[in-house]
N, C-alpha and C. Protein backbone atom coordinates (compact mmCIF):
# COMPACT_ATOMS: atom_id res chain seq x y z
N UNK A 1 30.42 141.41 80.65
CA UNK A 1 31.26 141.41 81.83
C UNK A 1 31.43 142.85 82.29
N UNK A 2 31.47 143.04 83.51
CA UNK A 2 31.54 144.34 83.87
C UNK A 2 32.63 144.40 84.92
N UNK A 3 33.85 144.75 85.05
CA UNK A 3 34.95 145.02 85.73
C UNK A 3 34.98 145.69 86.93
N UNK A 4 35.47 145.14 87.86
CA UNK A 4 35.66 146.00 89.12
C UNK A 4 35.53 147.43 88.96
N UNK A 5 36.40 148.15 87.85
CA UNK A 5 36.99 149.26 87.78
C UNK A 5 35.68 150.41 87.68
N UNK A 6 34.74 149.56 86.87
CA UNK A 6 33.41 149.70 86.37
C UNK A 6 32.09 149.90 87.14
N UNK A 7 32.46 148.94 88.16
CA UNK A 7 31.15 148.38 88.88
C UNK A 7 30.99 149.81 90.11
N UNK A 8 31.18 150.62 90.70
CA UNK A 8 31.73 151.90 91.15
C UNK A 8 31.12 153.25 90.80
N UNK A 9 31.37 152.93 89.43
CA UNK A 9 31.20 154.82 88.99
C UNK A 9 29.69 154.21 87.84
N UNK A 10 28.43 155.20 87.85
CA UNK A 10 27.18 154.90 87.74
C UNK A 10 27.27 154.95 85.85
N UNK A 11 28.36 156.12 85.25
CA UNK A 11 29.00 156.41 84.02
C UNK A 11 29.23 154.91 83.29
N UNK A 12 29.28 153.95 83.94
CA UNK A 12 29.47 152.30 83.14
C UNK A 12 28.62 151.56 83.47
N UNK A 13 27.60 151.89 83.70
CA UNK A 13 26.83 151.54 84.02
C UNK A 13 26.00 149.88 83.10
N UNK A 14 26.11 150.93 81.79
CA UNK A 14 25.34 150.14 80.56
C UNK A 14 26.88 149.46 79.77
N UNK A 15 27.90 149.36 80.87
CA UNK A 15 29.06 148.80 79.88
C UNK A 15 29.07 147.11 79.64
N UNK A 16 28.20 146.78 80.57
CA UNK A 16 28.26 145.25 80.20
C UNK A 16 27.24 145.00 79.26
N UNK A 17 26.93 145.38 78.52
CA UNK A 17 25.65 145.50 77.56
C UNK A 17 26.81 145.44 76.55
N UNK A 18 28.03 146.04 76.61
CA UNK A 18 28.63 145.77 75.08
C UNK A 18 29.87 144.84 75.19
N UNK A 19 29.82 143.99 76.58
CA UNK A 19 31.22 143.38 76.77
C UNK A 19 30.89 142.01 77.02
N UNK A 20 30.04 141.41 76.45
CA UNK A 20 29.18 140.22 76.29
C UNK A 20 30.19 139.06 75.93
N UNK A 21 30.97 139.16 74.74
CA UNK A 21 31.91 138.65 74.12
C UNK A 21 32.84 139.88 74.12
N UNK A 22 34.43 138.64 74.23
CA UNK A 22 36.03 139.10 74.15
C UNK A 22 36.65 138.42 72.97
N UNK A 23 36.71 139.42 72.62
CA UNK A 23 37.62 138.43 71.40
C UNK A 23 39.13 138.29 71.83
N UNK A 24 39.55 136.72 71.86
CA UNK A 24 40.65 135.91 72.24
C UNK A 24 42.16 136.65 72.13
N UNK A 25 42.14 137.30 70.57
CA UNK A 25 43.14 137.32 70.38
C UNK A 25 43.57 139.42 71.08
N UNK A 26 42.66 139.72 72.09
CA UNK A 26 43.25 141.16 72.95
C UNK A 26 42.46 140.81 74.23
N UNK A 27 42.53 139.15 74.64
CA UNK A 27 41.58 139.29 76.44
C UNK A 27 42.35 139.57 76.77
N UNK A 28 43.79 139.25 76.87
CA UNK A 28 44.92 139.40 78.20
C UNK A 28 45.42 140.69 78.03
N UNK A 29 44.91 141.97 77.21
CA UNK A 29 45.12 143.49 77.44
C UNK A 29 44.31 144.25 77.44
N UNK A 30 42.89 144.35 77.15
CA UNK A 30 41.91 145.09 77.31
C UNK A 30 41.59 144.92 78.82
N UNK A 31 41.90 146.39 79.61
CA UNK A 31 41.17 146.54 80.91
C UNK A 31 39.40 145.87 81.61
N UNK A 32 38.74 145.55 80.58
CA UNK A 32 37.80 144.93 81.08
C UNK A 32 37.94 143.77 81.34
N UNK A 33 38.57 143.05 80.19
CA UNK A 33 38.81 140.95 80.94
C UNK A 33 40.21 140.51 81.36
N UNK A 34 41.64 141.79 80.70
CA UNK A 34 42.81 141.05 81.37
C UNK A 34 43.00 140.41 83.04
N UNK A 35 42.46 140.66 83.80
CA UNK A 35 42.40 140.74 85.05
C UNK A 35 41.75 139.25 85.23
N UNK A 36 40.31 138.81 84.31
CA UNK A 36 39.35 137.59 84.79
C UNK A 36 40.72 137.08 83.73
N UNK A 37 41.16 136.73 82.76
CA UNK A 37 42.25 135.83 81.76
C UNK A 37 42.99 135.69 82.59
N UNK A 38 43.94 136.71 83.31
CA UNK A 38 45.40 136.25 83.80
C UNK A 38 44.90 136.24 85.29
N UNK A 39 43.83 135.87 85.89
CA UNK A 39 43.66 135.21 86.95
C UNK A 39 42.96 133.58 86.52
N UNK A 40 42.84 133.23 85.51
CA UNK A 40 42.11 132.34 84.96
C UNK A 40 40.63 131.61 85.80
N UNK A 41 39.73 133.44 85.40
CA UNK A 41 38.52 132.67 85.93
C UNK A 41 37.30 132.26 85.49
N UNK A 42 37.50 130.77 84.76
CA UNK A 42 37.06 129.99 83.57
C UNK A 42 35.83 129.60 84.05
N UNK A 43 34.55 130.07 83.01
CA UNK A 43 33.40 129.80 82.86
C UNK A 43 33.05 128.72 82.21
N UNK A 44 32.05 127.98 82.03
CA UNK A 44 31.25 127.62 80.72
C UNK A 44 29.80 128.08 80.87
N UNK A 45 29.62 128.84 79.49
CA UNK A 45 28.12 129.43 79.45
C UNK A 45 27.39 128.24 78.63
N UNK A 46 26.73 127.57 78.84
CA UNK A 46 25.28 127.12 78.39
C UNK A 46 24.56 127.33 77.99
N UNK A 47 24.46 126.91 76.77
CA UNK A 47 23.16 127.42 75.76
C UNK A 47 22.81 125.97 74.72
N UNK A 48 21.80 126.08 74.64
CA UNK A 48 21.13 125.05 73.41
C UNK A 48 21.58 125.36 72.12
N UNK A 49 21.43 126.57 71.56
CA UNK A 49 21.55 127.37 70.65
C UNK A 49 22.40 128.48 70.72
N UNK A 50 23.00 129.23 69.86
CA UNK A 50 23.40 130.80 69.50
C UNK A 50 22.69 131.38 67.84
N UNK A 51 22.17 132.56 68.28
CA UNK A 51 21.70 132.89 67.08
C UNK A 51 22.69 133.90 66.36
N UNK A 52 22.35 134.06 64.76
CA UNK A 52 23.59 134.75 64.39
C UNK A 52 23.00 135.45 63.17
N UNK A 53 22.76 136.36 62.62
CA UNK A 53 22.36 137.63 61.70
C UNK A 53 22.88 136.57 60.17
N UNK A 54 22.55 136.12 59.13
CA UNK A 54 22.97 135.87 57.54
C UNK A 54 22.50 136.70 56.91
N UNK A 55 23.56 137.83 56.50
CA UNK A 55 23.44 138.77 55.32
C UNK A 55 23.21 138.27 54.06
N UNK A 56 23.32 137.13 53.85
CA UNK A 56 23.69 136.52 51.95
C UNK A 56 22.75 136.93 51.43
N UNK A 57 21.07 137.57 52.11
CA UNK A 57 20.40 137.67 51.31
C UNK A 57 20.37 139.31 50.96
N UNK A 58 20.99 139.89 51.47
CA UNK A 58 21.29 141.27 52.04
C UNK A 58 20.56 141.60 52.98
N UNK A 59 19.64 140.88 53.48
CA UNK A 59 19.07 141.81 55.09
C UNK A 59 19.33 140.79 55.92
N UNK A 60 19.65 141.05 57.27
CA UNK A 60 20.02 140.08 58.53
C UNK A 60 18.94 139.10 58.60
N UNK A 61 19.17 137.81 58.49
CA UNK A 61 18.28 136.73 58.46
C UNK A 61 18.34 135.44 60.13
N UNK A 62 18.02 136.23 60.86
CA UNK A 62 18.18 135.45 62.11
C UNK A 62 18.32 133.72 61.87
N UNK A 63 19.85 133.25 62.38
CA UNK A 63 20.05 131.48 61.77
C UNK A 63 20.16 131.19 63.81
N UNK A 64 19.76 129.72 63.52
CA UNK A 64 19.72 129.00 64.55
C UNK A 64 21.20 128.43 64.74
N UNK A 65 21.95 128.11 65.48
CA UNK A 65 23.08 127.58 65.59
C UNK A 65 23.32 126.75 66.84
N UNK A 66 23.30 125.20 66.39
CA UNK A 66 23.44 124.35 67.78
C UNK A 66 24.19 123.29 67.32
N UNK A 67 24.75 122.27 68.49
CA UNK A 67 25.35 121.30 68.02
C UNK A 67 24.74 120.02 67.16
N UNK A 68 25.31 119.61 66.35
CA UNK A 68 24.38 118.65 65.22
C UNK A 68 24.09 117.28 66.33
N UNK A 69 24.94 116.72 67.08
CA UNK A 69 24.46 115.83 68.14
C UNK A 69 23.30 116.51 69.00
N UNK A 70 22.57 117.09 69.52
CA UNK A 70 21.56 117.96 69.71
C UNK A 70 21.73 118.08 70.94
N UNK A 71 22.86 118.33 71.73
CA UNK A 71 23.81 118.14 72.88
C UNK A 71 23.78 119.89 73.15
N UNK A 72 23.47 120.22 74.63
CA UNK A 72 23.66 121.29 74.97
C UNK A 72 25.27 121.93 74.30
N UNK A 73 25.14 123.03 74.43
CA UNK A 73 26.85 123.47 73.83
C UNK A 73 27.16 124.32 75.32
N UNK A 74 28.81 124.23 75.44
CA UNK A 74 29.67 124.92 76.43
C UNK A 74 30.30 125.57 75.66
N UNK A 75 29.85 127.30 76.38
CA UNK A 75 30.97 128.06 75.41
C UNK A 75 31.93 128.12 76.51
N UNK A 76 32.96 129.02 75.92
CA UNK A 76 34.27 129.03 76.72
C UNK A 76 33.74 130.34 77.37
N UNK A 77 34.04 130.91 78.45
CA UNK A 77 34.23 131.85 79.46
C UNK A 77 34.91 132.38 80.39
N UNK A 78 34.68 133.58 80.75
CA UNK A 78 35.60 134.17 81.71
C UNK A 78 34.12 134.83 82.63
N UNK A 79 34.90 135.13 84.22
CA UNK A 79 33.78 135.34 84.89
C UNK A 79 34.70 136.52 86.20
N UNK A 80 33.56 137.69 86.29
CA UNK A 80 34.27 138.46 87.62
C UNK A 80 33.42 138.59 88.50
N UNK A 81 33.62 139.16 89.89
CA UNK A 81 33.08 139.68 91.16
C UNK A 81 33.41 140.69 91.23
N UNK A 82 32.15 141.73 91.03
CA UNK A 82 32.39 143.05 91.71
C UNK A 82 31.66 143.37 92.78
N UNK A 83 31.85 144.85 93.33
CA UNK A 83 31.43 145.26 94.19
C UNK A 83 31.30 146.74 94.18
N UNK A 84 29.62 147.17 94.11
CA UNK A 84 29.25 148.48 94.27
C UNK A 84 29.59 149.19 94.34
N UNK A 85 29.18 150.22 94.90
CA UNK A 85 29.35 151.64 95.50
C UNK A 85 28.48 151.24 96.99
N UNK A 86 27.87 150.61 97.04
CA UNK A 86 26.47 150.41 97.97
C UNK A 86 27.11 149.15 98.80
N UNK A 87 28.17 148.06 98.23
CA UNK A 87 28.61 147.18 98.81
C UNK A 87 28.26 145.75 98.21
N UNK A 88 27.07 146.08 97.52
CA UNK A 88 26.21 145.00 97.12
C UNK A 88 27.34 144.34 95.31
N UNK A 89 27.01 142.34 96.22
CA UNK A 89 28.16 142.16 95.16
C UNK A 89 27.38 141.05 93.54
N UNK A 90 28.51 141.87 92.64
CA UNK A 90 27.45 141.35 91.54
C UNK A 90 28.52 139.92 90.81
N UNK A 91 27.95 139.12 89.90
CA UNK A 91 28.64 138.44 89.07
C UNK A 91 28.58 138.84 87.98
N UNK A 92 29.32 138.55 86.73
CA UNK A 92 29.28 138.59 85.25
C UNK A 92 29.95 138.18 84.18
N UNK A 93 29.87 137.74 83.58
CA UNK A 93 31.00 136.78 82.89
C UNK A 93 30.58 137.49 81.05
N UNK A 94 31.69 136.64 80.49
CA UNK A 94 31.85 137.39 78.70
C UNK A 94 32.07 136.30 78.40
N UNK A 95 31.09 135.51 76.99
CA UNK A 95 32.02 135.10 75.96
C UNK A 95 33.23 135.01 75.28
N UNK A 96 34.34 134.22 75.31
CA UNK A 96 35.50 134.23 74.45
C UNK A 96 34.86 133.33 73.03
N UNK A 97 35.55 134.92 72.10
CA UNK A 97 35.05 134.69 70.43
C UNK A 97 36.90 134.38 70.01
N UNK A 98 36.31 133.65 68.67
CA UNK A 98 37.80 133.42 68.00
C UNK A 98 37.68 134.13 66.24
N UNK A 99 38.42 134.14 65.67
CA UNK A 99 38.56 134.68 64.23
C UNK A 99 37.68 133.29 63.52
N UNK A 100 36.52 133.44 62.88
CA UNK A 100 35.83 132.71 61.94
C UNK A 100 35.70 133.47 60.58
N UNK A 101 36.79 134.09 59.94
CA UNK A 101 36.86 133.70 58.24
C UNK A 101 37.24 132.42 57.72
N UNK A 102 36.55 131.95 57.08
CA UNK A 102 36.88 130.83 56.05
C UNK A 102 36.00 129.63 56.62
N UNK A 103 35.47 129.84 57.94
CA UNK A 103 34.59 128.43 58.92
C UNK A 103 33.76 128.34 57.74
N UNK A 104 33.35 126.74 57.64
CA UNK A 104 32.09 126.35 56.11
C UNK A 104 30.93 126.87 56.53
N UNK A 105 30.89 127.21 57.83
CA UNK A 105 29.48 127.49 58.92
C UNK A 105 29.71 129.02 59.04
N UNK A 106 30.30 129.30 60.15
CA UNK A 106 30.54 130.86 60.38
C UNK A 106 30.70 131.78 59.59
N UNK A 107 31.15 131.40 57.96
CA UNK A 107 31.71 132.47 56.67
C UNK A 107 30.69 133.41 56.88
N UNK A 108 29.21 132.55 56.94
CA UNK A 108 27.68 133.47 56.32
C UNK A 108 27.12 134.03 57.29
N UNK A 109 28.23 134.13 58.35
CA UNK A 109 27.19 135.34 59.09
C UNK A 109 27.92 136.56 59.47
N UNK A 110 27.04 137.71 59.58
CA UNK A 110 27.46 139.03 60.03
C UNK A 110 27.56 139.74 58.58
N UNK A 111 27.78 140.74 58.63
CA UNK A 111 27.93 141.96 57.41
C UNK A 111 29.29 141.63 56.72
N UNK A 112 28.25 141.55 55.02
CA UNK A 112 29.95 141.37 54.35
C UNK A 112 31.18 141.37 54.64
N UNK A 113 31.33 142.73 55.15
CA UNK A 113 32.33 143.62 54.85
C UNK A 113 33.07 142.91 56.05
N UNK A 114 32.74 142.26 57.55
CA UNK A 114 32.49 142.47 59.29
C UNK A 114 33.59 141.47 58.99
N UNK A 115 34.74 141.14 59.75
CA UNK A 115 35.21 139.89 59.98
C UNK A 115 33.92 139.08 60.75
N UNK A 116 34.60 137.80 60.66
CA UNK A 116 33.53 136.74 60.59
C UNK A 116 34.39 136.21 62.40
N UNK A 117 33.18 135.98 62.92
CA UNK A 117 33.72 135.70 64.49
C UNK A 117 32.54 134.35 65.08
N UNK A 118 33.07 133.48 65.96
CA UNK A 118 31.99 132.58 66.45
C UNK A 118 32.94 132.60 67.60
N UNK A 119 31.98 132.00 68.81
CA UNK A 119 32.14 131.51 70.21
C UNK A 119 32.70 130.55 70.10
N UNK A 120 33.87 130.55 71.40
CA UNK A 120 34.75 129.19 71.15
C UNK A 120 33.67 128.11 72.57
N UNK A 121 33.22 127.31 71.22
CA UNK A 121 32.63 126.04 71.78
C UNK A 121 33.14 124.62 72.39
N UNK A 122 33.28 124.69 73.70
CA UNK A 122 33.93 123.32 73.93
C UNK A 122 33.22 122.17 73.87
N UNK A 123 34.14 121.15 73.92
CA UNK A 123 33.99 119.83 73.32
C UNK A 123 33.65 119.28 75.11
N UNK A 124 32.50 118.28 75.38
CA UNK A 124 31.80 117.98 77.08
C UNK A 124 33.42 117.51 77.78
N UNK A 125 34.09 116.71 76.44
CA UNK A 125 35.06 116.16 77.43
C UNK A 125 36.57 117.16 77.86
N UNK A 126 36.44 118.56 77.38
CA UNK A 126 36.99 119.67 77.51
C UNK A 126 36.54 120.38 78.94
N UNK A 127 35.25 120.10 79.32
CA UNK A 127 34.76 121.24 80.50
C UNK A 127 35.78 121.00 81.41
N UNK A 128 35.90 120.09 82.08
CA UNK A 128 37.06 120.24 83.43
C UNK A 128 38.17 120.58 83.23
N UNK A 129 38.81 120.09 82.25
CA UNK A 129 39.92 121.37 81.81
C UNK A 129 40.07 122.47 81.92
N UNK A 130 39.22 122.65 80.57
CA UNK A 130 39.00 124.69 81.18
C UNK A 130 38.59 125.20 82.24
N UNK A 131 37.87 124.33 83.36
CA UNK A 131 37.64 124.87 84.50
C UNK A 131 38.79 125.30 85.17
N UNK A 132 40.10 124.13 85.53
CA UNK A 132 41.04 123.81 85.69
C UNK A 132 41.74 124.49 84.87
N UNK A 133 42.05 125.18 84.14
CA UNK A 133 43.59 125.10 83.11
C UNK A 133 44.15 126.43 83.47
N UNK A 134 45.31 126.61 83.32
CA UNK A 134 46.01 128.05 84.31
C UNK A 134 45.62 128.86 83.38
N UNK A 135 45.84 130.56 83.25
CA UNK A 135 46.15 130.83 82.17
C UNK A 135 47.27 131.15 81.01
N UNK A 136 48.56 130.63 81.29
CA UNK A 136 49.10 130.15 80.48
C UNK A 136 48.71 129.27 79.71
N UNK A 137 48.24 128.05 79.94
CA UNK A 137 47.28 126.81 79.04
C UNK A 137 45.95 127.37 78.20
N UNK A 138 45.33 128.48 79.15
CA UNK A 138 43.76 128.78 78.27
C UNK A 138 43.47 129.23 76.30
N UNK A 139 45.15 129.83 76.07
CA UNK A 139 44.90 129.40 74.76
C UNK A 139 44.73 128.37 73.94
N UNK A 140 45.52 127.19 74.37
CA UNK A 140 44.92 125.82 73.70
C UNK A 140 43.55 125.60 73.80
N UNK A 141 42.57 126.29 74.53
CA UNK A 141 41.00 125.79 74.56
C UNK A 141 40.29 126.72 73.27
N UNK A 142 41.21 127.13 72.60
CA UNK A 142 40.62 128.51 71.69
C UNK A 142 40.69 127.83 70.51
N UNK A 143 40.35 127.13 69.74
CA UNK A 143 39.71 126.17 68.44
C UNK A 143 38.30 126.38 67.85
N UNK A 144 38.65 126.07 66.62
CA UNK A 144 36.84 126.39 66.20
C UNK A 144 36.19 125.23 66.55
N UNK A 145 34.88 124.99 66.73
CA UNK A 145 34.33 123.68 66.60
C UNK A 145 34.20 123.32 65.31
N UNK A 146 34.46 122.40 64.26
CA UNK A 146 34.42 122.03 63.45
C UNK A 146 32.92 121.96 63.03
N UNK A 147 32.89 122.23 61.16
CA UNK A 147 31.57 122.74 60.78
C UNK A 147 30.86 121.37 60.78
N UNK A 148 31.07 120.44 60.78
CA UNK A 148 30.03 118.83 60.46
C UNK A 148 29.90 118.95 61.97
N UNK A 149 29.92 119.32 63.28
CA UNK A 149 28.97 119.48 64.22
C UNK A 149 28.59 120.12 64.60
N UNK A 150 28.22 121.26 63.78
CA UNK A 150 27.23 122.13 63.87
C UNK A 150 25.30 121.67 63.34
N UNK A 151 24.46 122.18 63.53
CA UNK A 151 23.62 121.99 62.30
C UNK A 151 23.23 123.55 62.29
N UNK A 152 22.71 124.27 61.49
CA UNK A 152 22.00 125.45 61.24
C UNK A 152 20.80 125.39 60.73
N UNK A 153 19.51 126.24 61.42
CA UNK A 153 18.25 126.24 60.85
C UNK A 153 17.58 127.38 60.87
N UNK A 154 16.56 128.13 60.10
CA UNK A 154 16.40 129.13 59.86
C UNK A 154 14.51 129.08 59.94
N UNK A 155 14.05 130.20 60.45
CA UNK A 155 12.85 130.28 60.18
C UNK A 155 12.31 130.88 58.77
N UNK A 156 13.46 131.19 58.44
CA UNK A 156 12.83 131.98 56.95
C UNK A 156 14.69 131.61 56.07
N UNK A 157 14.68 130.92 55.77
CA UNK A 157 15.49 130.50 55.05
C UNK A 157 15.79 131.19 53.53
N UNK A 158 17.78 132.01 54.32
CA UNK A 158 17.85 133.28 52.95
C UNK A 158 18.16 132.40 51.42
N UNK A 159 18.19 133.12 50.53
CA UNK A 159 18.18 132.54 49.04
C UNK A 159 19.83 133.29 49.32
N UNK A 160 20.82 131.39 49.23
CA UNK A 160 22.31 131.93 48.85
C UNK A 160 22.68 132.66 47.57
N UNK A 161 23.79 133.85 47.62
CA UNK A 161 24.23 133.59 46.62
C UNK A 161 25.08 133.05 46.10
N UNK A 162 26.05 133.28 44.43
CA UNK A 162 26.53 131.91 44.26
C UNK A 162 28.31 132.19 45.14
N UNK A 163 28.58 133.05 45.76
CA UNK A 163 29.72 132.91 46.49
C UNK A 163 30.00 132.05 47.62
N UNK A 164 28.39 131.81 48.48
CA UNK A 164 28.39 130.89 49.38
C UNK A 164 26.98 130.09 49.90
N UNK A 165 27.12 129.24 50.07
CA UNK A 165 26.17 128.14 50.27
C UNK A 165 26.46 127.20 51.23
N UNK A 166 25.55 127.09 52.21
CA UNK A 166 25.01 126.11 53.65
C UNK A 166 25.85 124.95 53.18
């Protein structure tokens, strides 16, 4: 997502390159998405899949991540309109992430040490809601998806160790 404030000066140029995902629990005060949150301007991004780094083996092991019904997934979103320096107007929207320590799914990915984070995935009969929902309401859409509808698959499948296992 790249912010009005942003879209202007050539210096932020490469800032939406790191504002991809918001994590839930600082959208409504970080200067880049408070503005798309407390205007509530609710996305759903579309994807088949999300891929996600498994350290267990100690090197990042690219995992597949989709819904186990084999059902496109809606992530949750936020979305802005800016406007140049030139006039010319752009769109861009960010992922909303939630806290995933302890998910049976999410534990195994990212760096040991990293808190553990996943995209808040809505449920099909959720989309008009969140299209709709003010933002006072948009925290109730912030839930994990539960791990039995997930499935995960790997092209090179890491060797767990015995702390955690698929």
């Amino acid at each position: 997502m790249v912010p009005q404030w942003a879209a202007k000066d050539a210096k932020y140029a490469k800032l939406g390159l790191k504002t991809y995902n918001a994590r839930v629990e600082t959208v409504a005060e970080k200067p880049t998405y408070r503005d798309a949150w407390r205007q509530a301007l609710h996305c759903i991004v579309p994807a088949e899949a999300i891929y996600e780094p498994d350290w267990r083996s100690g090197k990042a092991v690219p995992a597949r991540i989709a819904r186990a019904d084999g059902q496109p997934m809606g992530i949750a979103g936020l979305w802005t309109q800016t406007v140049d320096s030139d006039g010319v107007i752009g769109y861009s929207f960010t992922m909303l992430t939630i806290n995933a320590d302890g998910h049976a799914v999410f534990q195994n990915f990212h760096r040991p040490a990293d808190e553990k984070r996943m995209v808040v995935m809505l449920q099909p009969q959720q989309y008009d809601d969140w299209l709709n929902a003010t933002a006072k309401d948009s925290m109730a859409f912030m839930q994990r998806l539960p791990a039995d509808e997930l499935a995960v698959s790997y092209a090179n499948k890491p060797k767990p160790n015995q702390a955690s296992v698929l």
